[in-house]
Each structure stands twice: as C-alpha cells, then as structure tokens.
Protein backbone atom coordinates (compact mmCIF):
# COMPACT_ATOMS: atom_id res chain seq x y z
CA UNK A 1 -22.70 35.54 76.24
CA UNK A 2 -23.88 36.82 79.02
CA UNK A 3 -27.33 38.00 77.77
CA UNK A 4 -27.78 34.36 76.54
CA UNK A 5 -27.31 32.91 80.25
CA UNK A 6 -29.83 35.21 81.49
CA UNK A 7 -32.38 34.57 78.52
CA UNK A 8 -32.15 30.91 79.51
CA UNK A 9 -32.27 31.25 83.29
CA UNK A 10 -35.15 33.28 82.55
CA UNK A 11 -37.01 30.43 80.25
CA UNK A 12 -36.09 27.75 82.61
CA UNK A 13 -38.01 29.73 85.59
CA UNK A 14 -41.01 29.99 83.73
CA UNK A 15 -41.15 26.51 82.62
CA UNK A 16 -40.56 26.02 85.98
CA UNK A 17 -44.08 28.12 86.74
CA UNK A 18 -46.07 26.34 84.54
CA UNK A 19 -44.90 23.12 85.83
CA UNK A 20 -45.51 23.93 89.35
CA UNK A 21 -48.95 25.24 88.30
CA UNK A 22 -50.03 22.79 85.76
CA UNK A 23 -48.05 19.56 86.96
CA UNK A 24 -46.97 18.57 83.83
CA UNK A 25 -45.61 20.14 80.71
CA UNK A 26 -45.41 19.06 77.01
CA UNK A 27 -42.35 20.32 74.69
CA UNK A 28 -44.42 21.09 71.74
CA UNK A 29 -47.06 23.23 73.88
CA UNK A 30 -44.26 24.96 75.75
CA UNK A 31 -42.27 25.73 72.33
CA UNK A 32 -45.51 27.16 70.86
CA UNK A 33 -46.27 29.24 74.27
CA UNK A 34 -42.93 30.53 74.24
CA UNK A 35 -42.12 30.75 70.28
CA UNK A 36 -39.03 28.99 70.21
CA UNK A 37 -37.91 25.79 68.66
CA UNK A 38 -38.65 22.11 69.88
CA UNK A 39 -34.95 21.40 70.55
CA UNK A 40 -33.85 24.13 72.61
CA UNK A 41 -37.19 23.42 75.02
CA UNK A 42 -36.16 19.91 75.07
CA UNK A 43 -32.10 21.11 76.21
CA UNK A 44 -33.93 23.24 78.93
CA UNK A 45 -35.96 20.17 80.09
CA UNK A 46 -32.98 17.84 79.89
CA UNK A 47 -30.75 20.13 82.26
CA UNK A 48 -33.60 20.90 84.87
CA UNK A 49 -34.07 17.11 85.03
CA UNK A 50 -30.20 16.80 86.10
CA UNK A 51 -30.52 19.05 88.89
CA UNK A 52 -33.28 17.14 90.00
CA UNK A 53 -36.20 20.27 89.36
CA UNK A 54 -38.64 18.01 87.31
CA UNK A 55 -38.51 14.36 86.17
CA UNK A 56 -38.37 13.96 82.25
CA UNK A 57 -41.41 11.79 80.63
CA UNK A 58 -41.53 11.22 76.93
CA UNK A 59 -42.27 14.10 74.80
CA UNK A 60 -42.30 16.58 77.83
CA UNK A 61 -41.92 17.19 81.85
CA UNK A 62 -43.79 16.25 85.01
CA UNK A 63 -43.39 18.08 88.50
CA UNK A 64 -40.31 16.64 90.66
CA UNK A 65 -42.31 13.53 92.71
CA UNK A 66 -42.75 14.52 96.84
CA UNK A 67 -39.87 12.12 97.92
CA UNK A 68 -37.01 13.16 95.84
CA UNK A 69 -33.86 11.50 95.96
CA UNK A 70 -31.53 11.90 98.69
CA UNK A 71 -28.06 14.30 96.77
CA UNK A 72 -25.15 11.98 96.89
CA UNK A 73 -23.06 14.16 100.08
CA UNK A 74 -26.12 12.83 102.08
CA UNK A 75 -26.19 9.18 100.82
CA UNK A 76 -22.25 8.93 101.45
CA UNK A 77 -22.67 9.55 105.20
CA UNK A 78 -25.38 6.93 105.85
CA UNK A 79 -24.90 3.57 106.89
CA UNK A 80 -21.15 2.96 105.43
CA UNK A 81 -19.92 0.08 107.56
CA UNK A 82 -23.08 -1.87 106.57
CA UNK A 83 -22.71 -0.90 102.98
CA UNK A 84 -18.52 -1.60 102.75
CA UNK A 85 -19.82 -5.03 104.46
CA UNK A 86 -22.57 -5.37 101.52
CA UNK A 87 -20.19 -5.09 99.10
CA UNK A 88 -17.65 -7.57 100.56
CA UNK A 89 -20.77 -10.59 99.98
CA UNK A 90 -22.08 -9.19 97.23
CA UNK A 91 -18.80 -9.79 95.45
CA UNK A 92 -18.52 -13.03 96.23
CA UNK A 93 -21.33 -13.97 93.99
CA UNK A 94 -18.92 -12.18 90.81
CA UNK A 95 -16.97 -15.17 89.28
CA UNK A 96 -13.43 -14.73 87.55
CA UNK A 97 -14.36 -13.82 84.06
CA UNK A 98 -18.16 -12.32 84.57
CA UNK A 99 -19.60 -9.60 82.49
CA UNK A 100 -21.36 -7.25 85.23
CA UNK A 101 -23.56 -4.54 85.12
CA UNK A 102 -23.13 -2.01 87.85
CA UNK A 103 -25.80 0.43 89.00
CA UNK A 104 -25.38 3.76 90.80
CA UNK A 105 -25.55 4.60 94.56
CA UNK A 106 -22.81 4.61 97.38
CA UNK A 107 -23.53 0.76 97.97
CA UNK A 108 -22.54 -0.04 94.62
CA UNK A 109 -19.61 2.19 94.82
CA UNK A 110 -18.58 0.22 98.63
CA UNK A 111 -19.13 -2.85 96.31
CA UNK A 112 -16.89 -1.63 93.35
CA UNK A 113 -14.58 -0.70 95.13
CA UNK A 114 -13.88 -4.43 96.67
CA UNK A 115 -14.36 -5.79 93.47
CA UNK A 116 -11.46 -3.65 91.76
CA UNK A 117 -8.97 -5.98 93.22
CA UNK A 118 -10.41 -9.22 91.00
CA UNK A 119 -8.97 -9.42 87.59
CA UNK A 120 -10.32 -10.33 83.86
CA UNK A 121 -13.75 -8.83 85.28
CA UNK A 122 -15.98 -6.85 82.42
CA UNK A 123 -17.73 -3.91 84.06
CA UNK A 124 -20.62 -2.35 82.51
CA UNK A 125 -21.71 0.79 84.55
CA UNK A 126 -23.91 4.10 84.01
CA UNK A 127 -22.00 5.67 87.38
CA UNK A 128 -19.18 8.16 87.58
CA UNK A 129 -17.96 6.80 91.00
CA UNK A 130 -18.05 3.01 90.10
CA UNK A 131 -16.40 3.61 86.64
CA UNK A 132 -13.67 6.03 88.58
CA UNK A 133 -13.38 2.87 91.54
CA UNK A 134 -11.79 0.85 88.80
CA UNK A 135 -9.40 3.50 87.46
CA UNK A 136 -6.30 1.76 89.30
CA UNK A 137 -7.50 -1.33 87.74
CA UNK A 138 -6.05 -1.84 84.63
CA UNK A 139 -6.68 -6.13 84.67
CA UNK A 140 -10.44 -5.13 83.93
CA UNK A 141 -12.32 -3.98 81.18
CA UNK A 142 -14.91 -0.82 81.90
CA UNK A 143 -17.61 0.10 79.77
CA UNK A 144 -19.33 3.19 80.38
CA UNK A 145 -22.93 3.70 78.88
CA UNK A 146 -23.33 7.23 77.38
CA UNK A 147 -26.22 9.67 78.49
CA UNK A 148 -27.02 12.64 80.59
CA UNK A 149 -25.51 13.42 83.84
CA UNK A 150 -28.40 13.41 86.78
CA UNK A 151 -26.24 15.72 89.20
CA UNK A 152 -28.20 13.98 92.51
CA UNK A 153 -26.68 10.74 91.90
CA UNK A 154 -23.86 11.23 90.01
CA UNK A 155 -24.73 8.94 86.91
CA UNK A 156 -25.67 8.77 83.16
CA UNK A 157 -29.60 8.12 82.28
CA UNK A 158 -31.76 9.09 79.31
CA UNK A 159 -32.78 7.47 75.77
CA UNK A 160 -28.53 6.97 75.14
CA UNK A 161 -27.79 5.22 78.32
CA UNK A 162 -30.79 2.36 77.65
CA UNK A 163 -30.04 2.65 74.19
CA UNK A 164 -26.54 1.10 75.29
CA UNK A 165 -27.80 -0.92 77.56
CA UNK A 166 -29.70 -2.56 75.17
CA UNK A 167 -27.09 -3.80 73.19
CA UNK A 168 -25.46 -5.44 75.38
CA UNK A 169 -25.70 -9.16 77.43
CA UNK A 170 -24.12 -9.88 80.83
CA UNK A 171 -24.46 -12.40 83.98
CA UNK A 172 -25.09 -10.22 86.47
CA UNK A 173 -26.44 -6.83 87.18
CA UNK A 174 -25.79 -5.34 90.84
CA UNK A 175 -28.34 -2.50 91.47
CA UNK A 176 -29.20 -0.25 94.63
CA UNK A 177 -32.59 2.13 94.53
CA UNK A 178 -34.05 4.51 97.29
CA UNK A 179 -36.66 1.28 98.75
CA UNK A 180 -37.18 -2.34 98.60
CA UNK A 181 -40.88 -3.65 100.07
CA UNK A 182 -41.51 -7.37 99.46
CA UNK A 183 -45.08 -6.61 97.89
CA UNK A 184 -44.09 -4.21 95.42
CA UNK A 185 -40.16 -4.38 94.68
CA UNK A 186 -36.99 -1.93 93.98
CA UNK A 187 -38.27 1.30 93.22
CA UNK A 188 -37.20 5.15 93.00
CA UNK A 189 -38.49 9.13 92.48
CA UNK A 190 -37.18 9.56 89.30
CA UNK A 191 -38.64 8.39 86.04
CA UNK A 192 -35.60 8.46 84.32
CA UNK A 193 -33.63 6.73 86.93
CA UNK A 194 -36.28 4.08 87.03
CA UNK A 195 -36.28 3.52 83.15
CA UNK A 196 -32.22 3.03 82.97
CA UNK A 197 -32.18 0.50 86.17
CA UNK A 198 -35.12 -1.09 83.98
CA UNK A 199 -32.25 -1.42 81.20
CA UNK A 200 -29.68 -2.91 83.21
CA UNK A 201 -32.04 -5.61 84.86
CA UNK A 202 -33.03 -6.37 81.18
CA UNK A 203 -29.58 -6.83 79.82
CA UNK A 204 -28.60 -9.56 82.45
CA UNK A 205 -29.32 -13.14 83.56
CA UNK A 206 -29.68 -12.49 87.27
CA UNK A 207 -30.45 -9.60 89.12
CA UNK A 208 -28.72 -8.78 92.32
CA UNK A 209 -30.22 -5.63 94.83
CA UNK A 210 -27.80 -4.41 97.35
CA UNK A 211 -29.93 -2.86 100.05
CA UNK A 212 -29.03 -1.57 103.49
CA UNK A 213 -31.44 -1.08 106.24
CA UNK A 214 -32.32 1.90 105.44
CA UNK A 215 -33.84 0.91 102.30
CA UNK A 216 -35.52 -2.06 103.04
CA UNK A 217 -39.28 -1.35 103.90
CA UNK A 218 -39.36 2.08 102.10
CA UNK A 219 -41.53 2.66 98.97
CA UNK A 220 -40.80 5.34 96.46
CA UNK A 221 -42.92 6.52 93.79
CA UNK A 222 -41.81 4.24 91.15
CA UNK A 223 -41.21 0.60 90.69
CA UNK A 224 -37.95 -0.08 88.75
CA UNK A 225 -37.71 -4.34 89.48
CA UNK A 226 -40.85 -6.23 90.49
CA UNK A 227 -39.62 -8.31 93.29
CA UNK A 228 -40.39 -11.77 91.45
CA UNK A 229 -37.49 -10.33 88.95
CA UNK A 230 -35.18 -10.36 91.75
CA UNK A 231 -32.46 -12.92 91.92
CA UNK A 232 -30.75 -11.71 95.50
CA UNK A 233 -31.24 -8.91 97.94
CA UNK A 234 -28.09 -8.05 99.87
CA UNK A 235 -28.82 -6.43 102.94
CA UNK A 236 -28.20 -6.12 106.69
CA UNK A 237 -28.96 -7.00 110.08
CA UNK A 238 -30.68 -4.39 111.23
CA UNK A 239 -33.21 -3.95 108.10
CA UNK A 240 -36.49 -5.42 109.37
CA UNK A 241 -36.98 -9.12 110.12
CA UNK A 242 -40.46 -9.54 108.61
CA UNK A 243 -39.59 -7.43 104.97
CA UNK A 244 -36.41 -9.88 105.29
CA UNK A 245 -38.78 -12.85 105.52
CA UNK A 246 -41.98 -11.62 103.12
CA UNK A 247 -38.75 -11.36 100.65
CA UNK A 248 -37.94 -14.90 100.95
CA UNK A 249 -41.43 -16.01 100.94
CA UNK A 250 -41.74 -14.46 97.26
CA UNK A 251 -38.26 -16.86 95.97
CA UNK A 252 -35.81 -14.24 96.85
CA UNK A 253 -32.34 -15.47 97.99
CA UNK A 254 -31.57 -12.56 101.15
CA UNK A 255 -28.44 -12.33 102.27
CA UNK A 256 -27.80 -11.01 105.69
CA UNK A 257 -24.67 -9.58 106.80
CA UNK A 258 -23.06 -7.84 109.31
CA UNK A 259 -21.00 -4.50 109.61
C-alpha cells in the first residue's frame, strides 16, 4: 500500500514538471510518455485539479492560471457583515415554493443560511456548506449535484455536476465568483469552476450574482456569466460607485445594501 502512494506521488510530480515546463498537458501524450493507462492519468489529473495544482480542460491539463482562487479559511474572514447583509436581500427575491439553484462561496453560504428558515423551498446546490446550512431544515427539499470535490472552495464540479445540472429547470439561480466588471461579467481562475456556474445559470430563468465589494471591479481569468445574462447583482455600499452604475447602464437590477 504504501509503495503504491509513493508510485503515485511520484507520477503526480512529474506531471506536475511537464506542466510547469510545457503549460499544458494532454492525457493520451502523458499515458504514452509514462506507459500507463488513459484512466489512471486522467484520476491523477482529476485529484491535482482539486487541490487547486492545475485546472482540468477537456482531454488533458493546463498550468494553474496566475490569480488562483482565494482557499475557503481566507474567503470566510473577509467582508462577513456585508455578506450576512447580502444574503438577508438576496432572499427576499426567493418566493414560498421556488426551485433555486445555489452556487458556492461564503456569500452564498451567509445567504443559505437566512434562507433555511423559509419552508416548501427546493434547493439545488453543487456546495458542501450550503447543502450542510439546510441540514436543520427538514420543511425543504435539497438536491445535491454529484461530481468532484475542488478542495479550495469546498464544492462539486466536473462533467457529473453539469451533467446534473442539465437535467434540471428552476426560477432562480444565486451565484458568487472571484470578480464582477460591468464590461465583461462574473468570472473566475478555474476552468472547471467556470463551466459548472455556466450550468447553473443555464438551468434557470433568472440569474442572481451576490457580490461584495471586494468583488466588484475585479477581473479573473475567465468569464462564467456575460453581464447582459445577469438578472441582479447584490452587492454593497462600499463596492465602487461607477462599476455600480456601468452595471445598471447594461439592464442590470443592483441592489445596494448595507452591513
């Protein structure tokens, strides 16, 4: 057993060198470099991609973008009051019987847990701490997408978790991301991330962005929602007046609030 944890610590540092040296891998020219199969290559990638050492791409691996996302112990400590108060309005726009889709990040945890005390609510959520919010809330219904755990932020993304996402319909979807600019939208480091926030603004009538200051003004490497996809941005009052108002010029209802 322990000769097999070795052997794959050792093949997940030298994908690891090629990466860094090449930029970006494919899993059939790394399982013909190294002579093993296809599948255990593509477990290797998979689990480097949770702990945030590369971003997964279809059929293989790029290099981890400059700005990677912020671990979850740092994104809890940030701006709490303004994100408990984000919550508080953004679930006032949840009517009694809605079918929501909730994204991960610690302002759509604030937000889940305020919503946990409505009732005959349908919650449709890719993140560990949102589904967990709603465990002492037995009047609504949770449904958890499957996928692979991304360790940084604590939630479920791949081919399974859009798969699931998919299939399904609801009202609303409620969705943080690492920036929000007015001229290019939500966005994020992570490819994967990016493609499963893609999934739950496709599954739902109205998209809703819960931003804090912090966010607003800051572009990542990846656009997730264009802003013209975006029904409301929740944010607050000290994110920047003039990304505030370029968002409203583009049709966006912004809703201000105060901690």
């Amino acid at each position: 057993m322990y000769h097999c944890v070795v052997i794959a610590a050792q093949r997940r540092n030298f994908i690891l060198e090629i990466l860094h040296q090449e930029g970006a891998v494919s899993i059939s020219a790394l399982a013909e470099r190294m002579s093993i199969s296809s599948v255990t290559i593509r477990r290797d990638l998979d689990h480097l991609n949770s702990i945030g050492l590369l971003t997964r791409t279809h059929g293989g691996a790029i290099a981890e973008v400059s700005s990677p996302e912020s671990s979850y112990v740092e994104k809890i400590g940030q701006a709490m009051p303004e994100k408990q108060a984000i919550g508080r309005l953004a679930a006032s726009l949840v009517r009694d019987g809605d079918v929501v889709i909730v994204g991960p990040g610690t302002t759509t945890e604030a937000f889940a847990n305020i919503l946990r005390a409505r009732s005959g609510l349908t919650i449709i959520t890719n993140s560990l701490p949102v589904a967990e919010a709603f465990v002492s809330s037995p009047d609504n219904e949770v449904i958890m997408t499957g996928g692979s755990l991304r360790a940084p932020i604590r939630a479920l993304v791949g081919e399974t978790t859009n798969r699931t996402l998919r299939g399904l319909h609801a009202d609303k979807t409620f969705i943080s991301g690492n920036g929000l600019v007015a001229d290019f939208g939500l966005s994020t480091p992570n490819i994967s991330v990016a493609d499963s926030d893609r999934a739950m603004a496709a599954a739902s009538q109205q998209i809703i962005v819960l931003a804090d200051h912090t966010k607003l003004g800051v572009r990542t490497a990846i656009q997730t929602i264009a802003t013209d996809a975006i029904t409301h941005v929740v944010t607050d009052t000290k994110s920047p007046g003039e990304e505030v108002e370029a968002l409203t010029a583009r049709g966006v209802n912004v809703h201000v609030v105060s901690a």
